[in-house]
Protein backbone atom coordinates (compact mmCIF):
# COMPACT_ATOMS: atom_id res chain seq x y z
CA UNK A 1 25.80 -4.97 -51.62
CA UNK A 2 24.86 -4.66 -47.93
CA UNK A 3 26.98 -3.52 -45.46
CA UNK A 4 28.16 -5.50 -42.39
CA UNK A 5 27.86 -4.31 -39.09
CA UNK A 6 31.53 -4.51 -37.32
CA UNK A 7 30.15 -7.45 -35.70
CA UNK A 8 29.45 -9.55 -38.45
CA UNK A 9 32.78 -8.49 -40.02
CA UNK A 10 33.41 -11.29 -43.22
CA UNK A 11 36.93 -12.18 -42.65
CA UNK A 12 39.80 -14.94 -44.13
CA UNK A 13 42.15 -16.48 -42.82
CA UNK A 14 46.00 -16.12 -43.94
CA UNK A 15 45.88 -19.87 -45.70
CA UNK A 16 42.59 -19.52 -47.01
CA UNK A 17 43.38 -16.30 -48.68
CA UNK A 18 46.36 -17.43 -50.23
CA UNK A 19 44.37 -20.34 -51.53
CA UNK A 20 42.24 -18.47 -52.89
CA UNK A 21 44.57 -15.36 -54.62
CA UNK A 22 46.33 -18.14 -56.16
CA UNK A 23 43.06 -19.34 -57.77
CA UNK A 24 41.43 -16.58 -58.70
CA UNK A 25 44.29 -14.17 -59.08
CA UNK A 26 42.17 -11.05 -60.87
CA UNK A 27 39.02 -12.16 -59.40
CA UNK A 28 40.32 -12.42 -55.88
CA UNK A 29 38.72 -10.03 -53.91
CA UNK A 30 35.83 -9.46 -55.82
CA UNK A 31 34.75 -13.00 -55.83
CA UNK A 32 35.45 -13.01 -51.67
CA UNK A 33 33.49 -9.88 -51.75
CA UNK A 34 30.12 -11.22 -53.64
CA UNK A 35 30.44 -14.45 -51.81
CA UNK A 36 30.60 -12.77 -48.85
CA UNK A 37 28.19 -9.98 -49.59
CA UNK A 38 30.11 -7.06 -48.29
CA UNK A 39 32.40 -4.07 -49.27
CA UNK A 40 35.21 -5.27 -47.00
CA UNK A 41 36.82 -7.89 -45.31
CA UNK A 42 39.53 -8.50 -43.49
CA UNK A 43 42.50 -11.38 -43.89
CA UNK A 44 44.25 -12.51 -40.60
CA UNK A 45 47.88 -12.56 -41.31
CA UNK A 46 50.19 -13.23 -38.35
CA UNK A 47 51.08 -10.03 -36.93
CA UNK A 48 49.37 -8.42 -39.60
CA UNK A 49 45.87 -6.79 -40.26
CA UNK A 50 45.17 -6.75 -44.42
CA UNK A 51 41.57 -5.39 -45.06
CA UNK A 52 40.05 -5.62 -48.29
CA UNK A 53 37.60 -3.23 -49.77
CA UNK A 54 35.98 -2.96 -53.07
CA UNK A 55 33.32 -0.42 -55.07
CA UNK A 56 33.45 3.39 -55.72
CA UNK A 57 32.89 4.73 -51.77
CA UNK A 58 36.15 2.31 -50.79
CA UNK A 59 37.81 4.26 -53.69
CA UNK A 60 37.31 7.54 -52.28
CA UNK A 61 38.19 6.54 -49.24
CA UNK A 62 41.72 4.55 -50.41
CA UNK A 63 42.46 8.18 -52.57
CA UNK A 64 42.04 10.25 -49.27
CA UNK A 65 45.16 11.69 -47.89
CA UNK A 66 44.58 11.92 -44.97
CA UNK A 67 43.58 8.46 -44.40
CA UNK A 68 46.06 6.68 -46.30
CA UNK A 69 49.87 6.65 -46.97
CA UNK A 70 51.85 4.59 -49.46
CA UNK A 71 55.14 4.51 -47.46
CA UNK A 72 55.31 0.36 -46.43
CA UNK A 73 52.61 -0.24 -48.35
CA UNK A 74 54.48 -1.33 -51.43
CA UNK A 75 55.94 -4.97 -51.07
CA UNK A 76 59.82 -4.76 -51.84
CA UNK A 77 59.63 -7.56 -54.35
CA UNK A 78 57.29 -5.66 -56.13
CA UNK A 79 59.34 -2.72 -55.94
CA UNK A 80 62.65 -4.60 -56.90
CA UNK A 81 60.92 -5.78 -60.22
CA UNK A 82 58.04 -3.02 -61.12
CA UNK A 83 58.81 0.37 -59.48
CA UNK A 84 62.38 0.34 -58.64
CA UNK A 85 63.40 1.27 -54.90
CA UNK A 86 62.11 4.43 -53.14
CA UNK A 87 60.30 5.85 -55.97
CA UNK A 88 57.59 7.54 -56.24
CA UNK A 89 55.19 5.48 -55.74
CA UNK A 90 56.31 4.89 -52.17
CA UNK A 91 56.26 8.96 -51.53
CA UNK A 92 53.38 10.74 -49.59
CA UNK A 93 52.47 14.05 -49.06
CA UNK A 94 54.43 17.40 -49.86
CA UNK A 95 57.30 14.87 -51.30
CA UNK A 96 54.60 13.24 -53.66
CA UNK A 97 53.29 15.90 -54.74
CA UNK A 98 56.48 17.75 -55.32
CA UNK A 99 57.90 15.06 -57.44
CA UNK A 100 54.62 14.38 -59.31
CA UNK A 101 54.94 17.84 -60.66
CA UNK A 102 58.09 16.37 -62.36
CA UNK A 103 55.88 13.58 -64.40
CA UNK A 104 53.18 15.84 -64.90
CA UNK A 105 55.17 18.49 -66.45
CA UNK A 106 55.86 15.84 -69.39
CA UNK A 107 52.50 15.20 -70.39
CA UNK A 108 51.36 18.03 -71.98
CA UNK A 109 49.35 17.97 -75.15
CA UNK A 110 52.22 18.96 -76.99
CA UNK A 111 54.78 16.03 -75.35
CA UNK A 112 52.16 13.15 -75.89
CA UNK A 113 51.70 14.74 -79.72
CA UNK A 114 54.99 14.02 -79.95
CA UNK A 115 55.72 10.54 -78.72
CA UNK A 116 52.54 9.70 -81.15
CA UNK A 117 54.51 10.79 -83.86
CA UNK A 118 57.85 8.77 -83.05
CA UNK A 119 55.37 5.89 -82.26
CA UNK A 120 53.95 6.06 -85.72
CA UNK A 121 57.36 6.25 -87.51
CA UNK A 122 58.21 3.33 -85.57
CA UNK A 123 54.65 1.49 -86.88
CA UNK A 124 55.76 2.01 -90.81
CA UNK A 125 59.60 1.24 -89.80
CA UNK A 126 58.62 -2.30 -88.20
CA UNK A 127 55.52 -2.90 -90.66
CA UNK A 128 57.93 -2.88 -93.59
CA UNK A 129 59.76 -5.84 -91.68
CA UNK A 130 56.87 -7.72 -91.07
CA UNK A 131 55.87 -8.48 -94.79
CA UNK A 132 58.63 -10.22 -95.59
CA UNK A 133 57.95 -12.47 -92.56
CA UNK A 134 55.81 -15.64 -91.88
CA UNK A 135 54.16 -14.13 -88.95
CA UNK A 136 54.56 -11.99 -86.20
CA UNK A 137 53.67 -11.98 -82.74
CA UNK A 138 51.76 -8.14 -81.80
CA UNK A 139 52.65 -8.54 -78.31
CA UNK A 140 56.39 -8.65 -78.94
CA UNK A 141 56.71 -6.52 -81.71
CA UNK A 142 54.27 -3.61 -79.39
CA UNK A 143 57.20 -3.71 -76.86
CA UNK A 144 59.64 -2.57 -79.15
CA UNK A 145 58.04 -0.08 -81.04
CA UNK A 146 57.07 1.58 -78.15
CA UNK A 147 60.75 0.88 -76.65
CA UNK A 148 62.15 3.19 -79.40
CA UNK A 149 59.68 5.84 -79.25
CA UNK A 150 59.52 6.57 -76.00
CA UNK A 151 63.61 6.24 -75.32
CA UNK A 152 63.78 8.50 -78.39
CA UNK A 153 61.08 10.86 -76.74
CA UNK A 154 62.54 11.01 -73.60
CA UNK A 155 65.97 11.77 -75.21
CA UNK A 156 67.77 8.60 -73.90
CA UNK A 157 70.02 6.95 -76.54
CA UNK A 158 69.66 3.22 -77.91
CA UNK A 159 72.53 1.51 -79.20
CA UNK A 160 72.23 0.01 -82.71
CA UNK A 161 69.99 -2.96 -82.63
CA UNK A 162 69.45 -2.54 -78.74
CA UNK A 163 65.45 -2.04 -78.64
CA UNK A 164 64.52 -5.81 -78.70
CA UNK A 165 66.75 -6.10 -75.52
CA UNK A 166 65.64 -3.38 -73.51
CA UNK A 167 62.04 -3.95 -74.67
CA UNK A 168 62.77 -7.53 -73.33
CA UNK A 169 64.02 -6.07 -69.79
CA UNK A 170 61.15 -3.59 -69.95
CA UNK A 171 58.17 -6.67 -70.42
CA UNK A 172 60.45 -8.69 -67.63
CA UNK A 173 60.11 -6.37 -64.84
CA UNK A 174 56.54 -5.87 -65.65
CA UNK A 175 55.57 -9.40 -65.94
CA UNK A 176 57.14 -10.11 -62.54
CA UNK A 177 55.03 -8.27 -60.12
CA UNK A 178 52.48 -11.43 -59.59
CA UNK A 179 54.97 -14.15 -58.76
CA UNK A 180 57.72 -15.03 -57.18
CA UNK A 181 59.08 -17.75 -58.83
CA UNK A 182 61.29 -17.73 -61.86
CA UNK A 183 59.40 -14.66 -63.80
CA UNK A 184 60.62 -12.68 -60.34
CA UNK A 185 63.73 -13.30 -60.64
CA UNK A 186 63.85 -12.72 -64.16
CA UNK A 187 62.03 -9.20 -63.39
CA UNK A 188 64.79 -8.72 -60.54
CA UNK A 189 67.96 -9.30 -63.28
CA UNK A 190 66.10 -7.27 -65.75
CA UNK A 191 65.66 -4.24 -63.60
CA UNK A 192 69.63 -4.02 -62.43
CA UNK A 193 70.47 -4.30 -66.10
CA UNK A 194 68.06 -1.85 -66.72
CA UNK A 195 69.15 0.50 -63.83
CA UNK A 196 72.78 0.13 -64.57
CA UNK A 197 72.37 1.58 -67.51
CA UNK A 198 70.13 4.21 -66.88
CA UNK A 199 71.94 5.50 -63.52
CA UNK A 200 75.07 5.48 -65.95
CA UNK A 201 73.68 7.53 -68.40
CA UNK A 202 72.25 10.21 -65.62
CA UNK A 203 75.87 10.37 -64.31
CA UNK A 204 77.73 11.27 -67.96
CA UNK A 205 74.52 13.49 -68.63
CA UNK A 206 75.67 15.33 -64.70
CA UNK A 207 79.35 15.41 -65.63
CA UNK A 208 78.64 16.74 -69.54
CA UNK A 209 80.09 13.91 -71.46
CA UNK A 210 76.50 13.14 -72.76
CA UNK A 211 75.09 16.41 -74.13
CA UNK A 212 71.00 16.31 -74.39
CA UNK A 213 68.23 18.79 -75.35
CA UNK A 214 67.38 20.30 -71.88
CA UNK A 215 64.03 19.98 -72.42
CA UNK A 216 64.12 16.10 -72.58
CA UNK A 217 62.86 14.29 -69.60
CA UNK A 218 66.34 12.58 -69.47
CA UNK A 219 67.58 16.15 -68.54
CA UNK A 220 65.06 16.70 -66.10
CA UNK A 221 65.18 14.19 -64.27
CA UNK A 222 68.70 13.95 -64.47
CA UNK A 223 69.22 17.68 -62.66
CA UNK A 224 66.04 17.03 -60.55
CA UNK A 225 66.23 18.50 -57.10
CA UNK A 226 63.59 17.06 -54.20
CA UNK A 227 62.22 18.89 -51.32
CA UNK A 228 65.17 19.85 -49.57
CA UNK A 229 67.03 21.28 -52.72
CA UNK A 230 69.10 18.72 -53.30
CA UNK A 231 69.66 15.79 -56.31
CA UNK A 232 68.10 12.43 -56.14
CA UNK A 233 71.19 9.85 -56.19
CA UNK A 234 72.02 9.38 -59.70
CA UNK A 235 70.22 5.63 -58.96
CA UNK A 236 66.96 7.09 -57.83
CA UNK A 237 67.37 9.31 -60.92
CA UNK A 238 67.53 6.49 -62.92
CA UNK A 239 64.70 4.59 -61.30
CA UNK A 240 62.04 7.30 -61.55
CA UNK A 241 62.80 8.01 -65.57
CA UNK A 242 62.56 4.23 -65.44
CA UNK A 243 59.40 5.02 -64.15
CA UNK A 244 58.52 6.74 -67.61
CA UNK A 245 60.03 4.43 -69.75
CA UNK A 246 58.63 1.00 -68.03
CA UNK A 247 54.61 1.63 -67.95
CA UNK A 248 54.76 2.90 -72.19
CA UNK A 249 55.93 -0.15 -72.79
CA UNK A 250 53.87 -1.91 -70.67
CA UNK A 251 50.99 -0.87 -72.96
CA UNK A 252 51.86 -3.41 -75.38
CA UNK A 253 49.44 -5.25 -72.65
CA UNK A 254 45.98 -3.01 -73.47
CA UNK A 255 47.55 -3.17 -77.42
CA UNK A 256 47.42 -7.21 -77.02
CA UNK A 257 43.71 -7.27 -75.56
CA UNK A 258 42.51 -3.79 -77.65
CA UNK A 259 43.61 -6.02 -80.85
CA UNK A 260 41.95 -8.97 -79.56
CA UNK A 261 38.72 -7.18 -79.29
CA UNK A 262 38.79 -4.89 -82.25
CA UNK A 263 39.85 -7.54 -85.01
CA UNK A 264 37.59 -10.36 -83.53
CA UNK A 265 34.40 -8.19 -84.05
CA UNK A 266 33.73 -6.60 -87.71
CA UNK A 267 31.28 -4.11 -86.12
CA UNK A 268 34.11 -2.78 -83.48
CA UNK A 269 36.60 -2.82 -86.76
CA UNK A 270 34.28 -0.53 -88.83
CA UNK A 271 33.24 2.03 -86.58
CA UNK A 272 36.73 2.75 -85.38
CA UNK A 273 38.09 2.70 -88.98
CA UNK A 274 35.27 5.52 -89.18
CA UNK A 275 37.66 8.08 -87.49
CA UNK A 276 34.77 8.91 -85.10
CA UNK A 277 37.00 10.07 -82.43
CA UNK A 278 34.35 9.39 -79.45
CA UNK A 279 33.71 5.59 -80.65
CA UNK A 280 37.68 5.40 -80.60
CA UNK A 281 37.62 6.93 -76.95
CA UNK A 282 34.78 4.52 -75.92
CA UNK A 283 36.06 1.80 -77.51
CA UNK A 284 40.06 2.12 -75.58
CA UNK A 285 38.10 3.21 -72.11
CA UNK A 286 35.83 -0.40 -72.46
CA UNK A 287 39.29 -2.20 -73.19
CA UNK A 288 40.96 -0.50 -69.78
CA UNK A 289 37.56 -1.22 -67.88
CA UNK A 290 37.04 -4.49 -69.22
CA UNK A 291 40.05 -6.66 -69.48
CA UNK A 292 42.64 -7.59 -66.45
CA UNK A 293 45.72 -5.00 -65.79
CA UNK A 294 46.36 -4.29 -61.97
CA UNK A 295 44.46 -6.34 -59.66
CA UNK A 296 44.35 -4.21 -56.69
CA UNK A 297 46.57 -1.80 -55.10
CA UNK A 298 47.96 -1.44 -51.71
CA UNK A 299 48.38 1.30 -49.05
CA UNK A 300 48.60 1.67 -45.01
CA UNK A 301 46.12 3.64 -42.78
CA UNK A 302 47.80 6.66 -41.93
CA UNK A 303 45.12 7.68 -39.03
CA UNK A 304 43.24 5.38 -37.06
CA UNK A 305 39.16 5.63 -38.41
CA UNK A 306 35.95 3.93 -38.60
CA UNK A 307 34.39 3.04 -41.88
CA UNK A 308 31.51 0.95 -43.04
CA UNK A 309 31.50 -0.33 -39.69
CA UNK A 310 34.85 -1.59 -39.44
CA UNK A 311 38.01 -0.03 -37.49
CA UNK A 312 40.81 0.74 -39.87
CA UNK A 313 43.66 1.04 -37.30
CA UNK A 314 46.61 3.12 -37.98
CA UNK A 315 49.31 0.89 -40.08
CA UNK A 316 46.83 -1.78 -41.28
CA UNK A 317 47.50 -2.46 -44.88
CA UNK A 318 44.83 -2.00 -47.26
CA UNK A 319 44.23 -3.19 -50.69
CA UNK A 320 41.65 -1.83 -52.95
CA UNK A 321 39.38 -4.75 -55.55
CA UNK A 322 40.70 -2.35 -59.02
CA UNK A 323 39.28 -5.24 -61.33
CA UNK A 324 36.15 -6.25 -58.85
CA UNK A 325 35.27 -1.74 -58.96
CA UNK A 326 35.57 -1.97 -62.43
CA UNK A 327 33.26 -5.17 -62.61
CA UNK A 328 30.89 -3.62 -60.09
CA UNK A 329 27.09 -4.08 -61.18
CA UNK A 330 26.16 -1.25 -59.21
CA UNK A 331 28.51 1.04 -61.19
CA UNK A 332 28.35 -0.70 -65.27
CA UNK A 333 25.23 -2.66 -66.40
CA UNK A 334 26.33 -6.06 -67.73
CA UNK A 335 29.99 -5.60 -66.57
CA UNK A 336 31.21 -8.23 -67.85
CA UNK A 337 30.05 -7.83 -71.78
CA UNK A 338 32.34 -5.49 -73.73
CA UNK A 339 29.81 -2.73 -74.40
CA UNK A 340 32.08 0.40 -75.93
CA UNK A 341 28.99 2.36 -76.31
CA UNK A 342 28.31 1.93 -72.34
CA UNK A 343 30.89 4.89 -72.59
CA UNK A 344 29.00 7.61 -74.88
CA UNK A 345 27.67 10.34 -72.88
CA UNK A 346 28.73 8.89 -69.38
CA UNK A 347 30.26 11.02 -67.10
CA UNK A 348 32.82 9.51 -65.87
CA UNK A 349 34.20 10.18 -62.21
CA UNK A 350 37.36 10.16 -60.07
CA UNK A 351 36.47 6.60 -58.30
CA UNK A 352 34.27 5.01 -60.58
CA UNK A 353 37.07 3.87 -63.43
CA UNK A 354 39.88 2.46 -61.83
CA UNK A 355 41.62 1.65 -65.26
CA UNK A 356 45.00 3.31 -63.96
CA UNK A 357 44.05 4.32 -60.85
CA UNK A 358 41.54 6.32 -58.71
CA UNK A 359 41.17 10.26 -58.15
CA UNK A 360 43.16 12.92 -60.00
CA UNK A 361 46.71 12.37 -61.54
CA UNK A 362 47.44 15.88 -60.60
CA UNK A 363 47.36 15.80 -57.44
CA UNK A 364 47.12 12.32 -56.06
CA UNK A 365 48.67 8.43 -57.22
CA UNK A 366 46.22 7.97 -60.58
CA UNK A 367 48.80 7.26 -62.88
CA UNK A 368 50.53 10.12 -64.71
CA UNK A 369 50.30 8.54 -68.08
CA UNK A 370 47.22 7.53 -68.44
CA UNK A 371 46.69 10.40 -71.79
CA UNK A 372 49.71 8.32 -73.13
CA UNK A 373 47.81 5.46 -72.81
CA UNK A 374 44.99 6.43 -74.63
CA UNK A 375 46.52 8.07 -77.27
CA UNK A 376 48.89 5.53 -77.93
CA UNK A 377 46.00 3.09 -78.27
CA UNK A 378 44.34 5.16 -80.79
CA UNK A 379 47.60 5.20 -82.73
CA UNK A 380 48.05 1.65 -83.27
CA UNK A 381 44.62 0.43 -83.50
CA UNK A 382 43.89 3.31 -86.45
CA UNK A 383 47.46 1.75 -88.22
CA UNK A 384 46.52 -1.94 -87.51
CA UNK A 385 43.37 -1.41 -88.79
CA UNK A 386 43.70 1.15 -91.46
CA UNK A 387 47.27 0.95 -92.99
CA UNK A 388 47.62 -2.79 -92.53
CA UNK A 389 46.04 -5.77 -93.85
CA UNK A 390 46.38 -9.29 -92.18
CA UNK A 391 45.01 -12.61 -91.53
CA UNK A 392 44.86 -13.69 -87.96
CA UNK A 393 45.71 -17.84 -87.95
CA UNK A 394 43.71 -20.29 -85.18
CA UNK A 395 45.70 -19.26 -81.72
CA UNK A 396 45.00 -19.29 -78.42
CA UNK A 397 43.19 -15.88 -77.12
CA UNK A 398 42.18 -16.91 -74.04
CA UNK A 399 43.88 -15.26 -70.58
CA UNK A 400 44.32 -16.99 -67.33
CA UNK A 401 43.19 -14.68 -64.24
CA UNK A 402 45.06 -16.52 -62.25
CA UNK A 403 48.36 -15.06 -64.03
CA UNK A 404 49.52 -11.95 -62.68
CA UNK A 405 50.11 -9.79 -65.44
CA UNK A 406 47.79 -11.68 -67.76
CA UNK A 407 47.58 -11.52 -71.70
CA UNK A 408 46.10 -13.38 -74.71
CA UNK A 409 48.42 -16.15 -74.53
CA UNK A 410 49.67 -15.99 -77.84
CA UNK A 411 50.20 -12.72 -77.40
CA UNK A 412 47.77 -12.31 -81.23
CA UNK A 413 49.73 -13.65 -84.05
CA UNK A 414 49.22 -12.06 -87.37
CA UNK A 415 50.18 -13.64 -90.73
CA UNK A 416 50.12 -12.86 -94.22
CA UNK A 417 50.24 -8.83 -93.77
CA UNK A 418 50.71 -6.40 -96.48
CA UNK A 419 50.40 -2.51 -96.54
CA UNK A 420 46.82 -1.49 -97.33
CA UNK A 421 46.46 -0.40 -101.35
CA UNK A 422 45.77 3.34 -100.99
């Protein structure tokens, strides 16, 4: 794509851009961006400058520091639904950094060995359900399996029965981030419940009526101090091992469009049955480049600069094309075929992938989780395909790009399943 001088600048106006994100809701900026042959543009909101960039170079620059700051950038619907209020997402600098050493220090080999386990004990406990049913939906039934692993990983308690609930909340506050109509407010309810009872199980885990293995995350994040030595509020306690909770089950998403892909294709079925451990990799990084998760993210110029020819003025919002980079002939021949195999041998860099995020998870806002991701996928797929058998009934696979989350929707139905004769 050819860049345009700040003269030529491609730009949108406020109705024309909503028009348009409404349409195309995935495809948004990337279809703006081909149409209008350019890296960025800019929308011109009332009192507000919103420039859109797309492609790896963008990435680097959206990643950098020093040019960028998440503080603002965040809309508070979105963060009354997905991330919670003041969490870490919303943090810059020494403060980021400092509390993304709390994530990080879960996700260890070890730690994400272990939440595979409880996730595979929770496979065989819900498979032996599903035989003696007509059908069951995989999107659903994800959600809470990987509700009671990862509450039982991170040490927090589920009352009797309780997973189909809180997996319920969980999906809600996820599935609200693109709307604001009735799935919002859904997502808003959900998250209170949620936080209510989160924030009042850090407060009896403070006060010692709960007792819990201090190596839990519950107990870290419980007696987490910030910057300035002191406790989060037991709320924003809550909210950021919310924040650990939420986005596992949110991979009942990538399990939804992984199965979609894998048991609609024999070929894709039989070389991950294999075991070859690099097809498996290949295959779960071509269903996070491929298919819709986050559109784009958002963050505000921290530094007035030039770039590409256009000013980026300090406090202009900025949204990076995450679907449209990862779509981006100039970085994946035939981007939109699933290819697994584009993956073997590619070297894959900090702003070329934008699956969950740009740059290093480390140091900077790639997400945290994104080994539990992976693994997680490989733990499902090998017991859908290899422990299970199934037939999968006429549905409706087809996703909407115009949804915000998006999904098969019929979320894969499966009939007819039995245990596979060993």
């Amino acid at each position: 794509m050819k860049r345009y001088p700040n003269q030529n600048l491609a730009s949108l106006n406020a109705a024309a851009a909503a028009y348009h994100l409404f349409n195309d809701g995935f495809t948004f900026i990337m279809n703006r961006r081909r149409l209008m042959n350019t890296d960025v543009f800019t929308i011109d909101v009332p009192g507000l400058k919103v420039i859109c960039i797309g492609g790896e170079e963008a990435a680097g620059i959206f990643y950098d520091p020093d040019k960028f700051v998440r503080k603002g950038a965040i809309p508070i619907p979105i963060q009354k639904t997905l991330t919670g209020l003041d969490a870490i997402h919303t943090t810059d600098a020494q403060q980021h950094s400092h509390r993304k050493a709390l994530f990080m220090s879960f996700m260890t080999e070890d730690q994400v060995a272990r939440l595979q386990r409880l996730i595979r004990h929770e496979l065989d406990v819900a498979s032996n359900s599903w035989i003696n049913r007509d059908r069951i939906v995989l999107f659903e039934e994800s959600g809470i399996i990987l509700c009671e692993a990862i509450c039982a990983w991170a040490g927090v308690p589920l009352a009797l029965n309780d997973s189909p609930l809180r997996a319920k909340q969980f999906i809600s506050m996820v599935d609200a981030f693109g709307t604001m109509g009735a799935r919002h407010f859904k997502g808003v309810k959900a998250r209170k419940q949620v936080e209510s009872w989160i924030t009042e199980l850090i407060e009896k885990v403070r006060s010692g009526q709960v007792h819990v293995d201090p190596n839990s995350p519950l107990y870290h994040c419980a007696h987490y101090r910030d910057l300035d030595g002191m406790e989060l509020s037991a709320k924003l306690a809550a909210i950021e091992l919310i924040n650990l909770l939420r986005p596992t089950v949110a991979i009942a998403w990538y399990i939804t469009f992984a199965a979609t892909a894998l048991f609609t294709n024999d070929s894709y079925k039989a070389q991950f049955i294999s075991g070859a451990e690099a097809y498996q990799e290949n295959f779960i990084n071509e269903v996070r480049r491929f298919f819709p998760f986050a559109p784009f993210m958002g963050a505000k110029v921290r530094e007035s600069f030039v770039w590409n020819g256009v000013e980026f003025s300090k406090g202009n919002l900025v949204l990076l094309d995450m679907y449209g980079t990862n779509h981006d002939d100039r970085l994946w021949d035939n981007p939109f075929a699933f290819i697994p195999e584009r993956f073997g041998g590619r070297q894959l860099k900090p702003y070329d992938f934008l699956a969950q995020g740009g740059g290093y998870p480390e140091t900077g806002h790639r997400c945290p989780g994104e080994l539990i991701t992976i693994e997680t996928l490989k733990t499902v797929l090998q017991f859908l395909a290899s422990e299970i058998e199934f037939s999968i009934p006429k549905q409706d696979m087809s996703y909407p790009f115009s949804r915000m989350p998006t999904r098969p929707r019929d979320g894969f139905i499966m009939e007819k399943i039995k245990r596979t004769q060993q």
